[in-house]
PDB file of N, CA and C in Angstrom:
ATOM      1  N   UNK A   1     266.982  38.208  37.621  1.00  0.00           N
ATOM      2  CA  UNK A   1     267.437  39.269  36.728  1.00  0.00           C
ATOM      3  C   UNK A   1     267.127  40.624  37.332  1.00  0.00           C
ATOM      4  N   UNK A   2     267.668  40.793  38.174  1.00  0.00           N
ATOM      5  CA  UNK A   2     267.400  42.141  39.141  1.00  0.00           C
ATOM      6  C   UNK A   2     266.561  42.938  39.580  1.00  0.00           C
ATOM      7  N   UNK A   3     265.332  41.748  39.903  1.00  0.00           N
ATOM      8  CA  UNK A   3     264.502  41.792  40.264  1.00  0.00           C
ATOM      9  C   UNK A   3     263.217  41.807  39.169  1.00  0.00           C
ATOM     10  N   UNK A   4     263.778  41.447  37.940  1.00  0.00           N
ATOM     11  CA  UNK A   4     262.422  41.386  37.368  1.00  0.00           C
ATOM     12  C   UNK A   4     261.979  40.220  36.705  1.00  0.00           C
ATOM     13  N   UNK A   5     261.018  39.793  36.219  1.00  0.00           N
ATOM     14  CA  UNK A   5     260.197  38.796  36.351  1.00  0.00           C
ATOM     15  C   UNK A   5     260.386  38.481  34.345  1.00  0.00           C
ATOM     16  N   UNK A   6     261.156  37.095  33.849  1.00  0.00           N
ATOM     17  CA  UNK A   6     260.894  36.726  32.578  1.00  0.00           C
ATOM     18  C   UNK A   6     260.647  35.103  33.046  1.00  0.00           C
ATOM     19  N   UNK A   7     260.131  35.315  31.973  1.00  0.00           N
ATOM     20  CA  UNK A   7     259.160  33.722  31.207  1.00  0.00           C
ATOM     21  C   UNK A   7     259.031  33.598  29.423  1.00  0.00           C
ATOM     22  N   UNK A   8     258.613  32.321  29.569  1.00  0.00           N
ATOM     23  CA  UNK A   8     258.849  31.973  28.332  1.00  0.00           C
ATOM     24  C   UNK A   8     257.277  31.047  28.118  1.00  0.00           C
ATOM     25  N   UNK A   9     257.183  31.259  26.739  1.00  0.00           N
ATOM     26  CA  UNK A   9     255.840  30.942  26.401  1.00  0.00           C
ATOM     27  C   UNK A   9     256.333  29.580  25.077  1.00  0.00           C
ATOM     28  N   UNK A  10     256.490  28.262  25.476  1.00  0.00           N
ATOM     29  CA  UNK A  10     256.830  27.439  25.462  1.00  0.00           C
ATOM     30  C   UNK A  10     256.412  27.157  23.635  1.00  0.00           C
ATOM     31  N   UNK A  11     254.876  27.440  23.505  1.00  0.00           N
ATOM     32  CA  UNK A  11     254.025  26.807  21.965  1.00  0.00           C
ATOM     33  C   UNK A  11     254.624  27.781  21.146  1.00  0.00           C
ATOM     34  N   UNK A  12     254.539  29.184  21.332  1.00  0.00           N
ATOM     35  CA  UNK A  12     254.892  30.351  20.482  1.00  0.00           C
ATOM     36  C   UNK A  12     257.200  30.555  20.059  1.00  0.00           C
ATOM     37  N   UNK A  13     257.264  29.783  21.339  1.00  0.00           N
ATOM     38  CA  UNK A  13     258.613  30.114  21.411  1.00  0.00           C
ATOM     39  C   UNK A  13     259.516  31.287  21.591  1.00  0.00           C
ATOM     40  N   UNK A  14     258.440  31.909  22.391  1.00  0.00           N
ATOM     41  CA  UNK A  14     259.381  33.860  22.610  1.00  0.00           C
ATOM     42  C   UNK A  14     259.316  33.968  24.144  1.00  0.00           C
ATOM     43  N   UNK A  15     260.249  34.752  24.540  1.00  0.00           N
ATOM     44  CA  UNK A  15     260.378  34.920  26.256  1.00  0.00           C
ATOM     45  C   UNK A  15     259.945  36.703  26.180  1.00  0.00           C
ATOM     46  N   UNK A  16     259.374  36.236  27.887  1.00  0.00           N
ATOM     47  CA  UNK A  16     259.132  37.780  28.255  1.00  0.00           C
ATOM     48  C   UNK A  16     259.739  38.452  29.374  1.00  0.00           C
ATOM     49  N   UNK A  17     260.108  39.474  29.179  1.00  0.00           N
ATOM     50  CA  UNK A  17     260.983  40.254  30.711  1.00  0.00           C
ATOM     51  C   UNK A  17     260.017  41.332  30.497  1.00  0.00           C
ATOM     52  N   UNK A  18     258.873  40.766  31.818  1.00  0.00           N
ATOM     53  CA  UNK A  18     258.035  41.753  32.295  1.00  0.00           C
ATOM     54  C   UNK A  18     258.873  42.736  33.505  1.00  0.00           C
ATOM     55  N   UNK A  19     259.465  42.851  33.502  1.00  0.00           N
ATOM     56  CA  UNK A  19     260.238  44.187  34.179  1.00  0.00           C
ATOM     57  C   UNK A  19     259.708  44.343  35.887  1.00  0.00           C
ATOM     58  N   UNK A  20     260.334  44.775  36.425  1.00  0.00           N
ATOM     59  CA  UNK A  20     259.861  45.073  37.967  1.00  0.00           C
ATOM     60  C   UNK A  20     258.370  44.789  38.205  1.00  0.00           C
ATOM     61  N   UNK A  21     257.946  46.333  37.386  1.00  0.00           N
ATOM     62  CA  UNK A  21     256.428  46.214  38.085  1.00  0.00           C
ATOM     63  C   UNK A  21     255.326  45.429  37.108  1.00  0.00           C
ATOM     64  N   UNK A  22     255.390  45.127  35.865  1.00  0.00           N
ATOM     65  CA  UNK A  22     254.837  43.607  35.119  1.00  0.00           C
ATOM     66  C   UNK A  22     255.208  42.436  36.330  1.00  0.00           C
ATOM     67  N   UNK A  23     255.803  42.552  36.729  1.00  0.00           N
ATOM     68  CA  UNK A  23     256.590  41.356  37.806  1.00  0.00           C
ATOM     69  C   UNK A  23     255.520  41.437  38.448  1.00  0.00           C
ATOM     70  N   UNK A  24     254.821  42.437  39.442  1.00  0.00           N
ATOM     71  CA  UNK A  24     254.461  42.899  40.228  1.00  0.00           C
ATOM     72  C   UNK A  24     252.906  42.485  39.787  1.00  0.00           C
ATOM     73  N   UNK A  25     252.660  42.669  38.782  1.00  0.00           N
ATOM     74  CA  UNK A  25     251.556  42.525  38.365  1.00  0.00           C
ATOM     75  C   UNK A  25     250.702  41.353  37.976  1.00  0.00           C
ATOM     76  N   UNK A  26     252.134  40.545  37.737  1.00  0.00           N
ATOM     77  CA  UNK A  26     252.298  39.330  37.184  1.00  0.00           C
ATOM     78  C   UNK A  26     251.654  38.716  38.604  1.00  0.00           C
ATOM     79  N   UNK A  27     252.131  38.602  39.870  1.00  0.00           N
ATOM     80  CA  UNK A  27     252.467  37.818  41.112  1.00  0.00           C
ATOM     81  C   UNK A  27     250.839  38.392  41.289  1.00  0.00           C
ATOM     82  N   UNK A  28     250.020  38.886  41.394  1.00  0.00           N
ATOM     83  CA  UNK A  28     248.860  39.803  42.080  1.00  0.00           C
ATOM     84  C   UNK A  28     247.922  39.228  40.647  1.00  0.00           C
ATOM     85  N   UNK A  29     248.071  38.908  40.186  1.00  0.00           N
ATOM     86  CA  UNK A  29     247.074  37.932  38.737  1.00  0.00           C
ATOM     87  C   UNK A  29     247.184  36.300  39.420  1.00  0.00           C
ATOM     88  N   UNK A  30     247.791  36.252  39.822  1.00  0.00           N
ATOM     89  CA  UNK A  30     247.877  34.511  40.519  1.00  0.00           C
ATOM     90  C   UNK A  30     246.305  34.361  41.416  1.00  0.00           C
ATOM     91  N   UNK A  31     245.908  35.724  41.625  1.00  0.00           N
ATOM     92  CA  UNK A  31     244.263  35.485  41.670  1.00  0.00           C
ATOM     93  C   UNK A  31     243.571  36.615  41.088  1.00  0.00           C
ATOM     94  N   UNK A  32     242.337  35.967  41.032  1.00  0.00           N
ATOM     95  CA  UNK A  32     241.281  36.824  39.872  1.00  0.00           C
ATOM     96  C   UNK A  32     241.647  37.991  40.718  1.00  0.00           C
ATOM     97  N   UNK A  33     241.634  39.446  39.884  1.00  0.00           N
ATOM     98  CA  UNK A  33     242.078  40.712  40.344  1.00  0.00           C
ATOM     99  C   UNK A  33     241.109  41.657  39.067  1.00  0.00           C
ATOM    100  N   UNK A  34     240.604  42.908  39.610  1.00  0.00           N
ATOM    101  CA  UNK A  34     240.257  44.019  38.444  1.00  0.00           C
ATOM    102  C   UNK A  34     241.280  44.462  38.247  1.00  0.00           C
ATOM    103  N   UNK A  35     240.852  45.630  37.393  1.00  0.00           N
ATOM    104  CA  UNK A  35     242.064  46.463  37.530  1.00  0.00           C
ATOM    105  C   UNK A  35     242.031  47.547  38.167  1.00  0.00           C
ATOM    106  N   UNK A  36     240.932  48.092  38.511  1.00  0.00           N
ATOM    107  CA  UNK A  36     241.148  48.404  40.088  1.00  0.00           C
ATOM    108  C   UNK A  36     242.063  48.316  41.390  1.00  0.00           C
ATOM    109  N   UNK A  37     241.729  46.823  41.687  1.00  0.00           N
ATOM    110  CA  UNK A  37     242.434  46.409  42.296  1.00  0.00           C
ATOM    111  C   UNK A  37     244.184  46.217  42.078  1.00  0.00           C
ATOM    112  N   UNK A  38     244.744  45.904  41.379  1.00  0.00           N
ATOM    113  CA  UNK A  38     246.077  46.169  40.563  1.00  0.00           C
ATOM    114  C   UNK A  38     246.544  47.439  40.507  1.00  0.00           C
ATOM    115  N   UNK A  39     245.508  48.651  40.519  1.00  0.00           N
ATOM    116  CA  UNK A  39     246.028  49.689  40.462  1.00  0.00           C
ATOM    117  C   UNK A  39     246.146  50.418  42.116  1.00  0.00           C
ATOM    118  N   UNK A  40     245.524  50.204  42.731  1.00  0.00           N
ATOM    119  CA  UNK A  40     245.396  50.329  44.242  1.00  0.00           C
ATOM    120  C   UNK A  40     246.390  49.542  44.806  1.00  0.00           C
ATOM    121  N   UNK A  41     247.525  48.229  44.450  1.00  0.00           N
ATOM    122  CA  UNK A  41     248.506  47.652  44.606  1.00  0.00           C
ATOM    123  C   UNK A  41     249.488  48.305  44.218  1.00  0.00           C
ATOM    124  N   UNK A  42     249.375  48.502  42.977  1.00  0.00           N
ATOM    125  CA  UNK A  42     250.698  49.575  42.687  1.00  0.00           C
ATOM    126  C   UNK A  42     250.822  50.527  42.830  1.00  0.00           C
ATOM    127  N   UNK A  43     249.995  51.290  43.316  1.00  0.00           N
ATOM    128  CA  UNK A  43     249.835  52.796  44.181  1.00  0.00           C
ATOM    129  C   UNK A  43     250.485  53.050  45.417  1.00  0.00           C
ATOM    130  N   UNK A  44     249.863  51.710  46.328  1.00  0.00           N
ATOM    131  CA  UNK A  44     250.648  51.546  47.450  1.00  0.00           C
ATOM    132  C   UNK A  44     252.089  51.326  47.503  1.00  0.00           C
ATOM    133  N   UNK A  45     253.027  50.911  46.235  1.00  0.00           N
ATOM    134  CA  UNK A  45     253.966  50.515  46.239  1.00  0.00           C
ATOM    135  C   UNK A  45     255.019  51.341  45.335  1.00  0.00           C
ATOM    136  N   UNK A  46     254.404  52.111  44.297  1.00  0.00           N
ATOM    137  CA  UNK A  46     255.110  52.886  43.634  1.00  0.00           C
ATOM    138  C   UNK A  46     254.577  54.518  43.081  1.00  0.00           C
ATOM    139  N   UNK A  47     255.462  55.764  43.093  1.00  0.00           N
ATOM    140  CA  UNK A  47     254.794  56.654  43.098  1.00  0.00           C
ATOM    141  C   UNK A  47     254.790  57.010  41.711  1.00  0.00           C
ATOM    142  N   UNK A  48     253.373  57.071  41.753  1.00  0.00           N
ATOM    143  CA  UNK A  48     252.929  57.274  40.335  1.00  0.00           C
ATOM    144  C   UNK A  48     251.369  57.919  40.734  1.00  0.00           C
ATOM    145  N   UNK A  49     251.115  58.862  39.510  1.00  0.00           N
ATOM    146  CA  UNK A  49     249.821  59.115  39.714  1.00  0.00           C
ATOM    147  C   UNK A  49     248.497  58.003  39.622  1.00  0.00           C
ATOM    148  N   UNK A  50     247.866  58.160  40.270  1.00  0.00           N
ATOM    149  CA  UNK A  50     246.524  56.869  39.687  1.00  0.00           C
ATOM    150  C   UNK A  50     246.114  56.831  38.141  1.00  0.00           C
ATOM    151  N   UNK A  51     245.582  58.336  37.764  1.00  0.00           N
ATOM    152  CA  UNK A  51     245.184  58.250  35.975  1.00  0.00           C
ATOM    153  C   UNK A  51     246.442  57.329  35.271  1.00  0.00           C
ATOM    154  N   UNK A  52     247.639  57.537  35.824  1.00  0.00           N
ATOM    155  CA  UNK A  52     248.767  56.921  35.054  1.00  0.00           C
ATOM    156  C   UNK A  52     248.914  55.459  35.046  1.00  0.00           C
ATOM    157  N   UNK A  53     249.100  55.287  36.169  1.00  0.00           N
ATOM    158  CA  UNK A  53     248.806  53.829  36.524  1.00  0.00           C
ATOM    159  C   UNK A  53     248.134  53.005  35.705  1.00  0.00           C
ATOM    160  N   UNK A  54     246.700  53.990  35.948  1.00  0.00           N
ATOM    161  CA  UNK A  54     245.214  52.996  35.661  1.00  0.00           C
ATOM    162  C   UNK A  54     245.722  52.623  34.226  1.00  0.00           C
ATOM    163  N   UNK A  55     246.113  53.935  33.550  1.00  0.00           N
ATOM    164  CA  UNK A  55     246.417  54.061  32.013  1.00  0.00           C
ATOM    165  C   UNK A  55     247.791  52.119  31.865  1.00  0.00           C
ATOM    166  N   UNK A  56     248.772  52.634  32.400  1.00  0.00           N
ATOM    167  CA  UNK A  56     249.330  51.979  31.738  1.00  0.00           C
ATOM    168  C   UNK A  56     249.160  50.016  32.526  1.00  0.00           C
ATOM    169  N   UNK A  57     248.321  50.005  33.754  1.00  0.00           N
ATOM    170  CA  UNK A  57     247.566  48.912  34.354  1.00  0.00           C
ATOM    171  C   UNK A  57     247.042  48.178  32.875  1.00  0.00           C
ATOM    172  N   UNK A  58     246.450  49.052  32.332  1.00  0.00           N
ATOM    173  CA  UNK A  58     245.397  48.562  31.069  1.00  0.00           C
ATOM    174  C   UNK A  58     246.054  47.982  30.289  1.00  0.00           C
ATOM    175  N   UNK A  59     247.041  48.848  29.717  1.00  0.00           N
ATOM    176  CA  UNK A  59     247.980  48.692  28.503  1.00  0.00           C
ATOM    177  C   UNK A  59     248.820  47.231  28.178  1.00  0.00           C
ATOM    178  N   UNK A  60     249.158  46.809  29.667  1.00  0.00           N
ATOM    179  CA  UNK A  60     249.748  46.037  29.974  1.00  0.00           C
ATOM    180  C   UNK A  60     248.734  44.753  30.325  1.00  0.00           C
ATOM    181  N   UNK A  61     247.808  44.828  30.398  1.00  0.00           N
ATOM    182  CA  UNK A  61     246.710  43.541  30.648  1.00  0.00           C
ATOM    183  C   UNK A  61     246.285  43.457  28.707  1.00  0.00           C
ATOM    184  N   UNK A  62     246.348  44.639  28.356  1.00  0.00           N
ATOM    185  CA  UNK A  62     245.984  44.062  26.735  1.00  0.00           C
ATOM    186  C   UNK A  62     247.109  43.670  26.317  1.00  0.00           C
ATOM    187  N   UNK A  63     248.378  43.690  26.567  1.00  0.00           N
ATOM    188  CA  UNK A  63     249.919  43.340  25.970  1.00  0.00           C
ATOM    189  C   UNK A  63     249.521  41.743  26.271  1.00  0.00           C
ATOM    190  N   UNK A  64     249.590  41.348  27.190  1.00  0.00           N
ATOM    191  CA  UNK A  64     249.399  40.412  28.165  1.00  0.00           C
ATOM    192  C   UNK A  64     248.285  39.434  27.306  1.00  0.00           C
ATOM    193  N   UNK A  65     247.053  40.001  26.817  1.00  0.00           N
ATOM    194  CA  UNK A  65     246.283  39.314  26.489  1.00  0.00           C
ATOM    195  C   UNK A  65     245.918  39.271  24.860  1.00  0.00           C
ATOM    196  N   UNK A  66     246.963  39.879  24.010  1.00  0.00           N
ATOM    197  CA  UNK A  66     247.190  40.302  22.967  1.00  0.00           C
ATOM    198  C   UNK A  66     248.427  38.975  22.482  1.00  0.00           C
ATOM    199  N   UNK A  67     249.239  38.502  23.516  1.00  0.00           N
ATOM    200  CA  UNK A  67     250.090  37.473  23.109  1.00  0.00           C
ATOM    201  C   UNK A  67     249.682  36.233  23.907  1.00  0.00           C
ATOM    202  N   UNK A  68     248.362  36.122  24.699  1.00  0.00           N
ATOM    203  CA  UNK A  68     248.085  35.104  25.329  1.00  0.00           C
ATOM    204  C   UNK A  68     248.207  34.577  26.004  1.00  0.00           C
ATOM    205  N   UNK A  69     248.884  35.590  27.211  1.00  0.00           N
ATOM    206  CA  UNK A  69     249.576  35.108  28.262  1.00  0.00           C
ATOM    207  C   UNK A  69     248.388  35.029  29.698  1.00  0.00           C
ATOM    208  N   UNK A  70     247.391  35.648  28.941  1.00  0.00           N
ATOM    209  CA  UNK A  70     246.317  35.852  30.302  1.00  0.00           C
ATOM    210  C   UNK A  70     245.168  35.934  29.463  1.00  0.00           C
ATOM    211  N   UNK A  71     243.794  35.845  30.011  1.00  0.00           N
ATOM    212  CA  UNK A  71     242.331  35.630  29.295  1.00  0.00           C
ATOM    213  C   UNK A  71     242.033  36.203  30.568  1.00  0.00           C
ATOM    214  N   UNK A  72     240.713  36.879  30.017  1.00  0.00           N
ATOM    215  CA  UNK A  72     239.686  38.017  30.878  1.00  0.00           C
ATOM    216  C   UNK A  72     238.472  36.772  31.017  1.00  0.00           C
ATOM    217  N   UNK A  73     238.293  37.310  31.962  1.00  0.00           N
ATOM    218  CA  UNK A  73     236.563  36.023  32.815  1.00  0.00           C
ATOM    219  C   UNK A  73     235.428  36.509  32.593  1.00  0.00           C
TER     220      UNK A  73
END
């Protein structure tokens, strides 16, 4: 889907189109990562300020873990 990344959460029954850089974020969670680290990935790859990033890095790990798609260690 033009480059961006959906799935479907099989028990709940709703799909997600994490968009380009959720995509991005998505693929770089396939190992334990801060968010640090995630944000220093997408820095290198897209121009955006860091405060912004970091900001919406976060936003998107609580979206993420708000519908259960990911758990913190």
């Amino acid at each position: 889907m033009d480059g961006d990344i959906v799935m479907m959460n099989i028990q709940q029954g709703k799909y997600y189109n994490l968009g380009q850089v959720g995509g991005v974020i998505w693929d770089l969670l396939q190992n334990p990562s801060t968010v640090e680290e995630l944000t220093d990935a997408l820095l290198n790859e897209f121009e955006i300020t860091p405060e912004e990033c970091e900001s919406q890095v976060i936003a998107f790990l609580e979206q993420l873990m708000k519908e259960q798609l990911i758990q913190s260690a």
